[in-house]
Protein backbone atom coordinates (compact mmCIF):
# COMPACT_ATOMS: atom_id res chain seq x y z
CA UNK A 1 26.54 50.44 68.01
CA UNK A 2 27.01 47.09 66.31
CA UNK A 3 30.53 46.84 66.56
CA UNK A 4 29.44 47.24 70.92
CA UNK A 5 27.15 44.54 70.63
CA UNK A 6 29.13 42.39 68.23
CA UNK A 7 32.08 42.85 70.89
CA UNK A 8 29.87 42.31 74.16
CA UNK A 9 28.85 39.37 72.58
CA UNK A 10 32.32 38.09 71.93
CA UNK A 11 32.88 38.72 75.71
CA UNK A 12 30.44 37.45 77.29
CA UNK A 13 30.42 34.12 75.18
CA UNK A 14 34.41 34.03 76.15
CA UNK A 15 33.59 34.50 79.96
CA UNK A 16 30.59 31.86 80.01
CA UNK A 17 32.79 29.40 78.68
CA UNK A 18 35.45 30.38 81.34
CA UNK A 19 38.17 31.41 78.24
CA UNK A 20 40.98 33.67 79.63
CA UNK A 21 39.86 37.07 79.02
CA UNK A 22 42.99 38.65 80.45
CA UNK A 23 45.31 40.16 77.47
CA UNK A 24 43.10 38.63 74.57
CA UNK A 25 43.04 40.18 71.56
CA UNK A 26 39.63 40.73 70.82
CA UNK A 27 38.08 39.34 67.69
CA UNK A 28 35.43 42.35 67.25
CA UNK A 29 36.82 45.49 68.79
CA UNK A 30 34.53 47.52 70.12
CA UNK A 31 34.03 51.00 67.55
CA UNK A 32 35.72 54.26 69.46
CA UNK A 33 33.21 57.08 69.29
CA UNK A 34 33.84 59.99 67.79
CA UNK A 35 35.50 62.38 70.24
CA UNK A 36 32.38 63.97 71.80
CA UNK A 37 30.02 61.84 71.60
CA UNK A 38 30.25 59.59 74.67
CA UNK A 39 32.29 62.10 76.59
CA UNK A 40 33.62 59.23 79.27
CA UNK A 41 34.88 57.04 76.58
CA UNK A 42 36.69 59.66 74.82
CA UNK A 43 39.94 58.23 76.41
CA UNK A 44 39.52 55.20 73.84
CA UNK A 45 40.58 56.90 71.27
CA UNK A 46 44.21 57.91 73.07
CA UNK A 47 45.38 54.68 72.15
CA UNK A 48 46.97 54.06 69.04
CA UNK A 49 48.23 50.71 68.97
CA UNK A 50 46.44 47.47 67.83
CA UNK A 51 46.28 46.24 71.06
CA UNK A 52 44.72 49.53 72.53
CA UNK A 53 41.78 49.07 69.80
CA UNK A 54 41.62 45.31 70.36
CA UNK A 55 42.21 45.46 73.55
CA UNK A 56 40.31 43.78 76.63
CA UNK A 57 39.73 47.07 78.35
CA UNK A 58 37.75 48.80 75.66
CA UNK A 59 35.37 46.13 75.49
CA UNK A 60 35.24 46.59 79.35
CA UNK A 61 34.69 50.17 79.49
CA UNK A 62 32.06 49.95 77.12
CA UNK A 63 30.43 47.64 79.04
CA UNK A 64 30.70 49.75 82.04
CA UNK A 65 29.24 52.65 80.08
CA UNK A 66 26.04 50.93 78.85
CA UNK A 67 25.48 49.41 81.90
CA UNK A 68 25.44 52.83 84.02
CA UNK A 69 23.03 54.20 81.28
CA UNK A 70 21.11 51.14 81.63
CA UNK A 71 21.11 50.50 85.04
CA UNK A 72 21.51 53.61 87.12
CA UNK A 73 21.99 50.87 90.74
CA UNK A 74 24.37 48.99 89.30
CA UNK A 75 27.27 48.43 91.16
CA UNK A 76 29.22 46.07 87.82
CA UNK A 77 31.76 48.94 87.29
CA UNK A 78 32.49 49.44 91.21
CA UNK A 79 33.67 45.66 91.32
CA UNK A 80 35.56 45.71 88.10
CA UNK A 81 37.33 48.50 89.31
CA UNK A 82 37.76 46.64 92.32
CA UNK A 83 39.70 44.08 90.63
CA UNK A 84 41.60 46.68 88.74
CA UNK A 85 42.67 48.06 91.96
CA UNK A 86 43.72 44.76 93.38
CA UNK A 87 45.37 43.44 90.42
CA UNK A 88 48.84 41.46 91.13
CA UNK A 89 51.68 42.38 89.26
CA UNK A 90 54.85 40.83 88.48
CA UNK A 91 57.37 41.08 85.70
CA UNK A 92 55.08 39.24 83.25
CA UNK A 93 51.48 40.01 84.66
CA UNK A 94 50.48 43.55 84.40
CA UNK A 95 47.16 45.57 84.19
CA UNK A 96 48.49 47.21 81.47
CA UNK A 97 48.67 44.05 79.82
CA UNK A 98 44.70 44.70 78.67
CA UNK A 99 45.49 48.21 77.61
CA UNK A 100 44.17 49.81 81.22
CA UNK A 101 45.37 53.47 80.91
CA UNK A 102 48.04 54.48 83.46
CA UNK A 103 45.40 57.42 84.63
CA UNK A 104 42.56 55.02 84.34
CA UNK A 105 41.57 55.95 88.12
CA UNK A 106 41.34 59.40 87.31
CA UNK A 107 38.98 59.19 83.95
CA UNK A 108 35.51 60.35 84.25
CA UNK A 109 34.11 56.95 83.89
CA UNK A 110 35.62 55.45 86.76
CA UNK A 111 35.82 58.59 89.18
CA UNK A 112 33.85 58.02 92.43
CA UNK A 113 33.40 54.44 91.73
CA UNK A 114 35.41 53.54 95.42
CA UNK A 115 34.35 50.41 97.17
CA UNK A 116 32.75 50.70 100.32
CA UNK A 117 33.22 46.60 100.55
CA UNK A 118 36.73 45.08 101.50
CA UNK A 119 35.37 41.18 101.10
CA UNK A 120 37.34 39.59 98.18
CA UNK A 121 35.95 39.98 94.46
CA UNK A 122 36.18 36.82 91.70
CA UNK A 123 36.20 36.88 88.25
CA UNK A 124 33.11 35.19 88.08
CA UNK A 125 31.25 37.63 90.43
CA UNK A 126 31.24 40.22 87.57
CA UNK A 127 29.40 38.24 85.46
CA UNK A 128 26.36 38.30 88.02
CA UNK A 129 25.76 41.77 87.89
């Protein structure tokens, strides 16, 4: 549980001083559970590579995890999937590029999580909810 708040920290100082969060490598990874015990982040552990472990989207899915346990209303997860969905690509910009599973639309922790709202999503709009 440290290493999660030692990591949401690191993100959430990076976003309210408008740093690039997009393929960072993060300074304090967020710890994968052990497989079991936070069945919907068991797909953190899949990924082998230091960039998987350091990777933006761990911290992210953690964050969308403790939020939901939190918060049972919130919609933060719904609009960062948004975003996911939207994403541009291009030879050199890629999803991937945070270490977003191909499959991540499928995973337990973003199933169901569709928006019902087609107005347009900013970066900064996640960090108000």
């Amino acid at each position: 549980m440290a290493s999660w708040l030692a990591s949401l920290n690191y993100v959430r100082n990076v976003a309210a001083h408008h740093a690039r969060l997009y393929n960072r490598k993060l300074q304090h990874a967020p710890a994968r559970p052990k497989a079991g015990q936070v069945p919907v982040l068991d797909h953190l552990r899949d990924e082998q590579t230091a960039k998987g472990v350091f990777g933006t989207y761990n911290a992210l899915a953690v964050i969308a995890h403790l939020l939901r346990s939190i918060e049972a209303g919130t919609d933060w997860h719904r609009r960062l999937a948004d975003l996911l969905r939207v994403f541009p690509t291009s030879h050199c910009l890629l999803v991937a590029s945070i270490s977003v599973p191909e499959n991540w639309e499928s995973l337990e922790l973003w199933r169901g999580w569709r928006s019902v709202s087609r107005r347009p999503i900013r970066l900064h709009q996640l960090n108000a909810g």
